[in-house]
C-alpha atoms as a PDB file:
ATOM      1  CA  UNK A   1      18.364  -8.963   0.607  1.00  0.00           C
ATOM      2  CA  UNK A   2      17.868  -8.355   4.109  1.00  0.00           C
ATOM      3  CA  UNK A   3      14.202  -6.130   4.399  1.00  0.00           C
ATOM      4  CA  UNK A   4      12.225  -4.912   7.322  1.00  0.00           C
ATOM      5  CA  UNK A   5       9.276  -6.086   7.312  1.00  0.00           C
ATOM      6  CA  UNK A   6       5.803  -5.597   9.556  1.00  0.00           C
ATOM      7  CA  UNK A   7       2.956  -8.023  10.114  1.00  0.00           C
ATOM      8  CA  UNK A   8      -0.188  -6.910  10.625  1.00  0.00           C
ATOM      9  CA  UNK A   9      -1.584  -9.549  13.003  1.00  0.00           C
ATOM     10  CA  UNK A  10       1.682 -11.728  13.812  1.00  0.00           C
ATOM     11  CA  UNK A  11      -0.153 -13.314  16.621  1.00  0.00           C
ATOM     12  CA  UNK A  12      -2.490 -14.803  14.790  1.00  0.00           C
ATOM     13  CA  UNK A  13      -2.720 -18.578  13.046  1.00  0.00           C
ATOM     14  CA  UNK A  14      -0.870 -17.647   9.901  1.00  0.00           C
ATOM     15  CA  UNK A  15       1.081 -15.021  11.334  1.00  0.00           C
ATOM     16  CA  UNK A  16       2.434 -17.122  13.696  1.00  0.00           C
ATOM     17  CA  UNK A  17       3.569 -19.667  10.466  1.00  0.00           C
ATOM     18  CA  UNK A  18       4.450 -16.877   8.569  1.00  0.00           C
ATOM     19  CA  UNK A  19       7.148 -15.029  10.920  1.00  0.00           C
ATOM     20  CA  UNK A  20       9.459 -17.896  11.234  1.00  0.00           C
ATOM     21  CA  UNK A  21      10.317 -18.429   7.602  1.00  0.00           C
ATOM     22  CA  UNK A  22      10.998 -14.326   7.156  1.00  0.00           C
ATOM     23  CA  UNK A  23      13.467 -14.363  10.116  1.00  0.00           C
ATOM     24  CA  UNK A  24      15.012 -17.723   8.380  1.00  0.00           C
ATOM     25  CA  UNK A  25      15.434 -15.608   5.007  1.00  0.00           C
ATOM     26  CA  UNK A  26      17.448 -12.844   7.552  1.00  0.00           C
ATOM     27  CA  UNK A  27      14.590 -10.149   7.081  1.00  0.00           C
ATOM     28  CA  UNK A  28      13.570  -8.301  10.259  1.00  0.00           C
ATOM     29  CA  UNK A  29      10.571  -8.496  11.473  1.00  0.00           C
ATOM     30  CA  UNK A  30       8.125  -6.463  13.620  1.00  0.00           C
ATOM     31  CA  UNK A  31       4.542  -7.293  14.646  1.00  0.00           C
ATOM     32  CA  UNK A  32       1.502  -6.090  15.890  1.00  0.00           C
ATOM     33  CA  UNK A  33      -0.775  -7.264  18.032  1.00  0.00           C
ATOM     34  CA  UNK A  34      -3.833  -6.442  20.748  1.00  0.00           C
ATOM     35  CA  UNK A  35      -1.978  -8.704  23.492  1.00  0.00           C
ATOM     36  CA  UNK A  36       0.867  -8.000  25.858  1.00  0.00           C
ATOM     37  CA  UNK A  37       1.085 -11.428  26.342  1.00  0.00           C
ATOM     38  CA  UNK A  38       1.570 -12.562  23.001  1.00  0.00           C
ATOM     39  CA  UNK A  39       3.408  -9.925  22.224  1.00  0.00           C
ATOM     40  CA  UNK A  40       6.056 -11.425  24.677  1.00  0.00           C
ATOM     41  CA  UNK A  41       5.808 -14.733  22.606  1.00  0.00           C
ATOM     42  CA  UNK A  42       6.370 -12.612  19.588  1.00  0.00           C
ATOM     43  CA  UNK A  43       9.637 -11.113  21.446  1.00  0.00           C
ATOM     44  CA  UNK A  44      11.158 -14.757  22.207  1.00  0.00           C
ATOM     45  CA  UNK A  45      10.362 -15.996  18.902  1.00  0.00           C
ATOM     46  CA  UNK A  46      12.653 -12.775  17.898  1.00  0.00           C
ATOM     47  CA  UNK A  47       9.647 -10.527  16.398  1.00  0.00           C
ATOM     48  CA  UNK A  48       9.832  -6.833  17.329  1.00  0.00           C
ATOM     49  CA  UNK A  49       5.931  -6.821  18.709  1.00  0.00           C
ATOM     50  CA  UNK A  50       4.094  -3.625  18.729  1.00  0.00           C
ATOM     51  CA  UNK A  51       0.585  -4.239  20.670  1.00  0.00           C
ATOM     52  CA  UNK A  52      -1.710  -1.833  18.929  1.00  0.00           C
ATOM     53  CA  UNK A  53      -5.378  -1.596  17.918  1.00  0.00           C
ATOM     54  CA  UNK A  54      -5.937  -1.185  14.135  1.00  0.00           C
ATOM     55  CA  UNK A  55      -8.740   0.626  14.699  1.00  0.00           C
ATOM     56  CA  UNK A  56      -6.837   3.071  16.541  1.00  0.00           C
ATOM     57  CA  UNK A  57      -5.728   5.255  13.319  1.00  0.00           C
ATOM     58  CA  UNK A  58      -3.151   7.513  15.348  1.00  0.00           C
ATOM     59  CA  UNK A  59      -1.720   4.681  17.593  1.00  0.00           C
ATOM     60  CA  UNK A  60      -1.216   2.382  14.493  1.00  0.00           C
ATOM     61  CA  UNK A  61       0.101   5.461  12.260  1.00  0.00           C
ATOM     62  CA  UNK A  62       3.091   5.858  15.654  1.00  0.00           C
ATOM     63  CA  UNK A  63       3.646   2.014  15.484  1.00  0.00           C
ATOM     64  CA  UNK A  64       4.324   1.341  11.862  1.00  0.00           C
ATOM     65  CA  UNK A  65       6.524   5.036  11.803  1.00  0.00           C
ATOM     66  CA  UNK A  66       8.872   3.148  14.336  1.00  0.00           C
ATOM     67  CA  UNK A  67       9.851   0.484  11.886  1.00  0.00           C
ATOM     68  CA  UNK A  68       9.601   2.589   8.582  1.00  0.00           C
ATOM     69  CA  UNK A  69       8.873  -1.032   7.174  1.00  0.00           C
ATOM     70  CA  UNK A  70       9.710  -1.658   3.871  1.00  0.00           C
ATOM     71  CA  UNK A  71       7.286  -4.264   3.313  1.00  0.00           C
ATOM     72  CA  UNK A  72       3.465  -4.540   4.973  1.00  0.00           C
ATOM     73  CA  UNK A  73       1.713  -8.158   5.183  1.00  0.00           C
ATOM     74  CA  UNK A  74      -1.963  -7.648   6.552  1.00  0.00           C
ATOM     75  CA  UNK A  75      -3.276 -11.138   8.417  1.00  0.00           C
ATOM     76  CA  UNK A  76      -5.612  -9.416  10.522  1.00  0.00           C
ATOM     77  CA  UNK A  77      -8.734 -11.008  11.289  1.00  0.00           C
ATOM     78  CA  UNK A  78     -11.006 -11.517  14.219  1.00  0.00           C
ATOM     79  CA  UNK A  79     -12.525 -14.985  14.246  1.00  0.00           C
ATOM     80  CA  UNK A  80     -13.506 -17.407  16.743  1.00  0.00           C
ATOM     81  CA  UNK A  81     -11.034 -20.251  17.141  1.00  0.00           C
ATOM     82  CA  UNK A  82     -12.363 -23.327  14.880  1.00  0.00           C
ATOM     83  CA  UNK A  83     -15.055 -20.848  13.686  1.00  0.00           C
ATOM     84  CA  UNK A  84     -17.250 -21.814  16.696  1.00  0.00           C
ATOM     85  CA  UNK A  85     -21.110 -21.443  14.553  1.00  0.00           C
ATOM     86  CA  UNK A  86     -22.478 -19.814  17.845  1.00  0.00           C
ATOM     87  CA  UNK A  87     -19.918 -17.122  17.400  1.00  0.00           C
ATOM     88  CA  UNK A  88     -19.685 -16.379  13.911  1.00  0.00           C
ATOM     89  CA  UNK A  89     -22.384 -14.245  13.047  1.00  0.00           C
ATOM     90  CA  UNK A  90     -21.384 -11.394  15.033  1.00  0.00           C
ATOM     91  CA  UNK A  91     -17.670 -12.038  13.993  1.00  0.00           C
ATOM     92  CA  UNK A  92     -18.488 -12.179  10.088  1.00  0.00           C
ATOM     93  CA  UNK A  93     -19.427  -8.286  11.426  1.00  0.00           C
ATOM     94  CA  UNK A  94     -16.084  -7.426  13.359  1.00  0.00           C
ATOM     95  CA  UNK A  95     -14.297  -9.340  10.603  1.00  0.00           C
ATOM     96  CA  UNK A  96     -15.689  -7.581   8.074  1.00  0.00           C
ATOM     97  CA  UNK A  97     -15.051  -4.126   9.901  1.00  0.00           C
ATOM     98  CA  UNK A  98     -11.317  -5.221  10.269  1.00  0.00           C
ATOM     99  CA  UNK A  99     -11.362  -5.492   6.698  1.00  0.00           C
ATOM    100  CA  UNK A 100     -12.662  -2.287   5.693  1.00  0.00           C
ATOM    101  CA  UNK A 101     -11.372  -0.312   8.527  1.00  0.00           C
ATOM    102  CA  UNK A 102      -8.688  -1.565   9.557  1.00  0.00           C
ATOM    103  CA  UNK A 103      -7.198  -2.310   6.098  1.00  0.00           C
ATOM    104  CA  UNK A 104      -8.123   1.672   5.840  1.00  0.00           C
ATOM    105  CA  UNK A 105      -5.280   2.699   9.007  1.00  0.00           C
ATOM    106  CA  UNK A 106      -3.291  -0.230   7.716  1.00  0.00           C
ATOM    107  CA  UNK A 107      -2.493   1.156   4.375  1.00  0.00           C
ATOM    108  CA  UNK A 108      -2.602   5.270   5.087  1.00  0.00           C
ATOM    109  CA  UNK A 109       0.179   4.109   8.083  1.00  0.00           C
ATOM    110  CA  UNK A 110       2.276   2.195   5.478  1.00  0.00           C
ATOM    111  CA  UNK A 111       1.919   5.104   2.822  1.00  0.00           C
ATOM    112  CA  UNK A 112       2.863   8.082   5.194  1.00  0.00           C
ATOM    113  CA  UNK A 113       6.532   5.825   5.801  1.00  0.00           C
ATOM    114  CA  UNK A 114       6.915   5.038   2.032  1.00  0.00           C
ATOM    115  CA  UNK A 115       6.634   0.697   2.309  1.00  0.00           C
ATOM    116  CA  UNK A 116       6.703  -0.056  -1.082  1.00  0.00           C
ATOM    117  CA  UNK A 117       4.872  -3.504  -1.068  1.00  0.00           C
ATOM    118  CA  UNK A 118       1.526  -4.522   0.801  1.00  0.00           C
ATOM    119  CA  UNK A 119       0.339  -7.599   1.001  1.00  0.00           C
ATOM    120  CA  UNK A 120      -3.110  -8.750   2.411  1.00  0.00           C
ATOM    121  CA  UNK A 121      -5.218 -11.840   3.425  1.00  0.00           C
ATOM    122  CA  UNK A 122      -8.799 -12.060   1.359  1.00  0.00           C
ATOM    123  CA  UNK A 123     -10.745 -15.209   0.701  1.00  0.00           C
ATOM    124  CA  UNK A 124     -11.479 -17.500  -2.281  1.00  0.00           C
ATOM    125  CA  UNK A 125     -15.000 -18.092  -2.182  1.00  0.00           C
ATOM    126  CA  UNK A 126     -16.634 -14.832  -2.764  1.00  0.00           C
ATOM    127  CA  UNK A 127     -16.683 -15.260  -6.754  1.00  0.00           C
ATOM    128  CA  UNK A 128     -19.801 -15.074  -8.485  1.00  0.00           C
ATOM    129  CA  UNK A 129     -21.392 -18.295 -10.046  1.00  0.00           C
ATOM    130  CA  UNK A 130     -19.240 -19.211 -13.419  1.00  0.00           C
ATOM    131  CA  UNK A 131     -17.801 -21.501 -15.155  1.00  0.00           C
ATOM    132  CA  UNK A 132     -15.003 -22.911 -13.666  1.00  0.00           C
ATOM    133  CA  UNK A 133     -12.244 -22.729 -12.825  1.00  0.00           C
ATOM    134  CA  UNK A 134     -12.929 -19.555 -11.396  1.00  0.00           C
ATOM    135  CA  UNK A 135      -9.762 -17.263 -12.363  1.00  0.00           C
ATOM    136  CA  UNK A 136      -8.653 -13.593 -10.729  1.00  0.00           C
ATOM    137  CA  UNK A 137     -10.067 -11.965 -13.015  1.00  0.00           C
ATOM    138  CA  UNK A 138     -14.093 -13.096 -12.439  1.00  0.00           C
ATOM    139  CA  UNK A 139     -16.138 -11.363 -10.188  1.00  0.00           C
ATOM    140  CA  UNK A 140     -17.063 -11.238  -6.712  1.00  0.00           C
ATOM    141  CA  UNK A 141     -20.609 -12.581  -6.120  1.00  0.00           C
ATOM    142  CA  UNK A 142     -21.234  -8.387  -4.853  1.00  0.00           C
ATOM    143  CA  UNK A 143     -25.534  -9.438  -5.470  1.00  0.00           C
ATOM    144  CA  UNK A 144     -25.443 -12.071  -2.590  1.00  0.00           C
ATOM    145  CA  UNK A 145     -27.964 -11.702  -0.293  1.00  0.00           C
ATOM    146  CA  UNK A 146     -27.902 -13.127   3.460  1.00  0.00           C
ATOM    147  CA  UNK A 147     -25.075 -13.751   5.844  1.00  0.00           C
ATOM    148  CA  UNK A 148     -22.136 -13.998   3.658  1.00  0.00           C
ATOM    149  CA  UNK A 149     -23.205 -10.395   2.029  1.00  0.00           C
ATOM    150  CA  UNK A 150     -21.304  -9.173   4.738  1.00  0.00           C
ATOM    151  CA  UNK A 151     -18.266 -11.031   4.195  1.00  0.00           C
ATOM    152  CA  UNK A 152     -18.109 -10.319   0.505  1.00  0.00           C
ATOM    153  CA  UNK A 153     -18.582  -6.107   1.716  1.00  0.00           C
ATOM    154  CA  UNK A 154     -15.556  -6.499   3.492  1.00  0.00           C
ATOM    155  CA  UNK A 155     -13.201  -8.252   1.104  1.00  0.00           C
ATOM    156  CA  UNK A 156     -14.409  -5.838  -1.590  1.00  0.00           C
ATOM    157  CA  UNK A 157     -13.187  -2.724   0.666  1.00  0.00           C
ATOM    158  CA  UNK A 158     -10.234  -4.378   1.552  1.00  0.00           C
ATOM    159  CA  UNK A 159      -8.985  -5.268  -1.845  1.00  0.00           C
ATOM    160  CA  UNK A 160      -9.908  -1.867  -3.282  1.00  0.00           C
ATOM    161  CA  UNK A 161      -7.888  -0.071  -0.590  1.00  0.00           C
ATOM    162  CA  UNK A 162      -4.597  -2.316  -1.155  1.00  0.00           C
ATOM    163  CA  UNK A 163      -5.100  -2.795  -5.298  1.00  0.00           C
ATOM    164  CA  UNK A 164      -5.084   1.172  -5.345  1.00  0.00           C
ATOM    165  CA  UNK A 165      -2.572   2.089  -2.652  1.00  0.00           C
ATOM    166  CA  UNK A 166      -0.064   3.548  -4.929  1.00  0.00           C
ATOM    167  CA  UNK A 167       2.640   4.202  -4.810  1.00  0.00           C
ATOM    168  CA  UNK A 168       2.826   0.930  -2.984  1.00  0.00           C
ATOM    169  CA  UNK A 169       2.639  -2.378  -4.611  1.00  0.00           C
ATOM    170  CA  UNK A 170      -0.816  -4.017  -3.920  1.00  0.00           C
ATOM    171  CA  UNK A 171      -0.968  -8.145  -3.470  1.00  0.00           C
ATOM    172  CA  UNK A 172      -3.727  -9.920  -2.688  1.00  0.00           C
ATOM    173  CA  UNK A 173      -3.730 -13.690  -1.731  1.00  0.00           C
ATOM    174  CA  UNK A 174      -7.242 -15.045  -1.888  1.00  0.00           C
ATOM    175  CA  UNK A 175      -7.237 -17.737   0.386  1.00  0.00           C
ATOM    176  CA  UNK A 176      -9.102 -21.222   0.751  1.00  0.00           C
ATOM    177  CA  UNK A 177     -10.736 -22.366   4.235  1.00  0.00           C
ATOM    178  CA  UNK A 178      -7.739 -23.042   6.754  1.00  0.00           C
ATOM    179  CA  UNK A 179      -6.982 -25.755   8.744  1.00  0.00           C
ATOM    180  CA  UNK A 180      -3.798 -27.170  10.242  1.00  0.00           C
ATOM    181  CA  UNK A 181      -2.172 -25.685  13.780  1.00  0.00           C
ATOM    182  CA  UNK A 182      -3.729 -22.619  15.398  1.00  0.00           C
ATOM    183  CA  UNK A 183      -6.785 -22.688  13.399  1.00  0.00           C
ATOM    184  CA  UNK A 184      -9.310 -24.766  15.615  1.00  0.00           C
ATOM    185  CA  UNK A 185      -9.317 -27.306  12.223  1.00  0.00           C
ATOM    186  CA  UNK A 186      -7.181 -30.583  12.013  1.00  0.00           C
ATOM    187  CA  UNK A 187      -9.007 -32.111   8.687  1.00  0.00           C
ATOM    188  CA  UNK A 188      -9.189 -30.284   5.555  1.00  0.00           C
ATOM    189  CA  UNK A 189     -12.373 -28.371   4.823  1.00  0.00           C
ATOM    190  CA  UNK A 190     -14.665 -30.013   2.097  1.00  0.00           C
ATOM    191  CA  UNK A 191     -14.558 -26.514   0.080  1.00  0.00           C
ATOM    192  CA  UNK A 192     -11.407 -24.938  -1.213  1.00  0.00           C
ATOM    193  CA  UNK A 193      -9.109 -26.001   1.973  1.00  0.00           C
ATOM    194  CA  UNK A 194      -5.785 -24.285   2.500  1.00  0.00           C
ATOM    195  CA  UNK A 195      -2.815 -25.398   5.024  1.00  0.00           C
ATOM    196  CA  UNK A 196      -2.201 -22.937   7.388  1.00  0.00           C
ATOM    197  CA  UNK A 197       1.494 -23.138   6.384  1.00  0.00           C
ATOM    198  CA  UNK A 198       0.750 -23.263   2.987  1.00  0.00           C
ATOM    199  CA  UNK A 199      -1.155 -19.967   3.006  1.00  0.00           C
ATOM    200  CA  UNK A 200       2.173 -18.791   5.187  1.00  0.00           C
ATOM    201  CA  UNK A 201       4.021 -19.597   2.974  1.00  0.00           C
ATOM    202  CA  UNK A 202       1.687 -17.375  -0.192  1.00  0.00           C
ATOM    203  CA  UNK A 203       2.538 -14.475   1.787  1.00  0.00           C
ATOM    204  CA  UNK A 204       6.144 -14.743   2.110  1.00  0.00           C
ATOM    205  CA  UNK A 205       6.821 -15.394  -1.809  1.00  0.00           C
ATOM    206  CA  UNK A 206       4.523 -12.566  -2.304  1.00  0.00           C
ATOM    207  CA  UNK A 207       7.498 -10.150  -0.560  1.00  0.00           C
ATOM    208  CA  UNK A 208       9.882 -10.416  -3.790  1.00  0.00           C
ATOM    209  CA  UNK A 209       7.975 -12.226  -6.222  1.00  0.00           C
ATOM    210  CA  UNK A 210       5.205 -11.597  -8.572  1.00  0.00           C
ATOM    211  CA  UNK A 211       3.346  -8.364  -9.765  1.00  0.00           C
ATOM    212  CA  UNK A 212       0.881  -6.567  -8.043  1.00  0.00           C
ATOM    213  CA  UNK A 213      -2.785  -7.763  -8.254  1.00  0.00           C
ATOM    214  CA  UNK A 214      -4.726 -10.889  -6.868  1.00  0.00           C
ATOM    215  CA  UNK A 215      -3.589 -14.363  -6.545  1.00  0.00           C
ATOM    216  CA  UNK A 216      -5.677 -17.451  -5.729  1.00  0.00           C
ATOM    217  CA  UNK A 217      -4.445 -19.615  -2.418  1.00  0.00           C
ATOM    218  CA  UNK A 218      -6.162 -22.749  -2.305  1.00  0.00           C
ATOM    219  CA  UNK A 219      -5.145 -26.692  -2.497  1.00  0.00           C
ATOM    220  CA  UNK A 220      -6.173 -28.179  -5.851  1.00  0.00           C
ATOM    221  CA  UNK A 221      -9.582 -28.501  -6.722  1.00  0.00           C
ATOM    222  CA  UNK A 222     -12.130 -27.945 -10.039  1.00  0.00           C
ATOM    223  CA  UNK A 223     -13.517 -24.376  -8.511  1.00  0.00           C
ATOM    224  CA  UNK A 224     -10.875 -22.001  -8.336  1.00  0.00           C
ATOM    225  CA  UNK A 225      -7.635 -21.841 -10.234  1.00  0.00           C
ATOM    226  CA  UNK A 226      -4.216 -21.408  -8.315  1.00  0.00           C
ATOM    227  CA  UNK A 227      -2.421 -21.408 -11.874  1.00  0.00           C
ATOM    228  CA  UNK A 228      -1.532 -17.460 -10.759  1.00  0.00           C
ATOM    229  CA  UNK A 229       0.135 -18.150  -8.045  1.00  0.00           C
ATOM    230  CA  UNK A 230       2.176 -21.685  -9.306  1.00  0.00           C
ATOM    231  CA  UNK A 231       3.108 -19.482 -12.250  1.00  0.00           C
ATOM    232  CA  UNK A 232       4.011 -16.374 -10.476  1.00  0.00           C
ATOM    233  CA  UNK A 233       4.966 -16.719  -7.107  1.00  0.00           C
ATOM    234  CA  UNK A 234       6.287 -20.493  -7.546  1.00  0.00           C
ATOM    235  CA  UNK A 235       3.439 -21.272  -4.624  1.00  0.00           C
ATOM    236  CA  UNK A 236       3.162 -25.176  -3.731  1.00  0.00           C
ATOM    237  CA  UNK A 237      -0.067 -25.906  -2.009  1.00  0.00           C
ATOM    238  CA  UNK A 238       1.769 -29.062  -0.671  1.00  0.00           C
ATOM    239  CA  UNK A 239       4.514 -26.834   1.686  1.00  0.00           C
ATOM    240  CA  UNK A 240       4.516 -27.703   5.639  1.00  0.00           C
ATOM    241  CA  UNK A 241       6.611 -25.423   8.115  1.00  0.00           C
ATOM    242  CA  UNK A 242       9.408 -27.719   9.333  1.00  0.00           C
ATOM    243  CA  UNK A 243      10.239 -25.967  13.062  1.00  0.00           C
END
């Protein structure tokens, strides 16, 4: 069945994975993003592009009303490409305030038009120490002190305001550490890596398949179970975008 469906950051590295394989299943797309110029890349890919701030409550509230889309899939970040370490602590900040804030306009815009599904990008290595594997249901490490306290802020607001954004359906795909193209990372990570595609390709299962609630994204490895996901969605950490 043929859905409309809005991404929340089409522009960026999995957005850009994730677009083709909706428009393959016949669902049409819109996206949003800060640039004019790739929102004319999003046009000839066949992406209705909407260049809008999410931080901009009232603009973003205009841009989702003119799809009315059925379906919400939040990739926004704001990284540094190959998470340059001279960059990233003051993006862990404006990454984190994307989360919480912008998740905030995200899902108010996609309530006030009735989308029935939302599904948004967290991260997979915010549990707290436990036995492994670590499943959905353990904790975030919400006690950590230092530069990923930050992080783990964020990710909690954002997953609060999606899990409890009823009447929508609430999804969220914990991801590993990506690599692969548009990332800035060719090698997998030594820590819960996670395909660019592959996590792509999380998101777009996630439209029609499985309940509401948190699923783990990450290749296999003795940390963090993706048994969720296999089960649920029918995930493969193994899939690669053929274009």
């Amino acid at each position: 069945m043929s859905l409309r469906i809005l991404v929340a950051g089409a522009a960026g590295a999995v957005g850009r994975r994730l677009t083709p394989l909706l428009l393959r299943a016949g669902h049409h797309v819109a996206g949003t993003t800060r640039s004019p110029m790739r929102a004319e890349a999003l046009r000839a890919e066949g992406v209705k592009p909407l260049v809008v701030d999410v931080f901009d409550a009232a603009a973003l509230a205009e841009a989702v009303l003119s799809v009315r889309p059925e379906v919400v899939i939040h990739q926004l970040t704001d990284l540094p490409a190959g998470l340059d370490p001279a960059r990233m602590a003051e993006a862990l900040v404006a990454n984190a305030r994307i989360r919480e804030i912008g998740t905030r306009h995200l899902v108010a815009a996609a309530q006030a038009v009735g989308s029935r599904r939302l599904i948004a990008q967290s991260i997979a290595w915010v549990y707290a120490p436990g036995p492994p594997p670590l499943t959905e249901a353990a904790p975030l490490d919400l006690g950590r002190d230092g530069a990923g306290a930050v992080s783990i802020r964020g990710v909690a607001a954002l997953e609060e305001a999606v899990l409890n954004a009823a009447p929508m359906d609430g999804v969220v795909l914990r991801y590993g550490r990506f690599y692969g193209p548009g990332t800035g990372v060719d090698t997998p990570p030594a820590a819960l890596p996670l395909h660019v595609d592959a996590a792509a390709y999380a998101a777009f299962l996630a439209v029609e398949r499985g309940a509401p609630g948190i699923y783990n994204a990450v290749e296999p490895n003795d940390e963090v179970s993706t048994a969720k996901a296999v089960g649920d969605l029918g995930w493969n950490s193994a899939f690669r975008l053929s274009l």
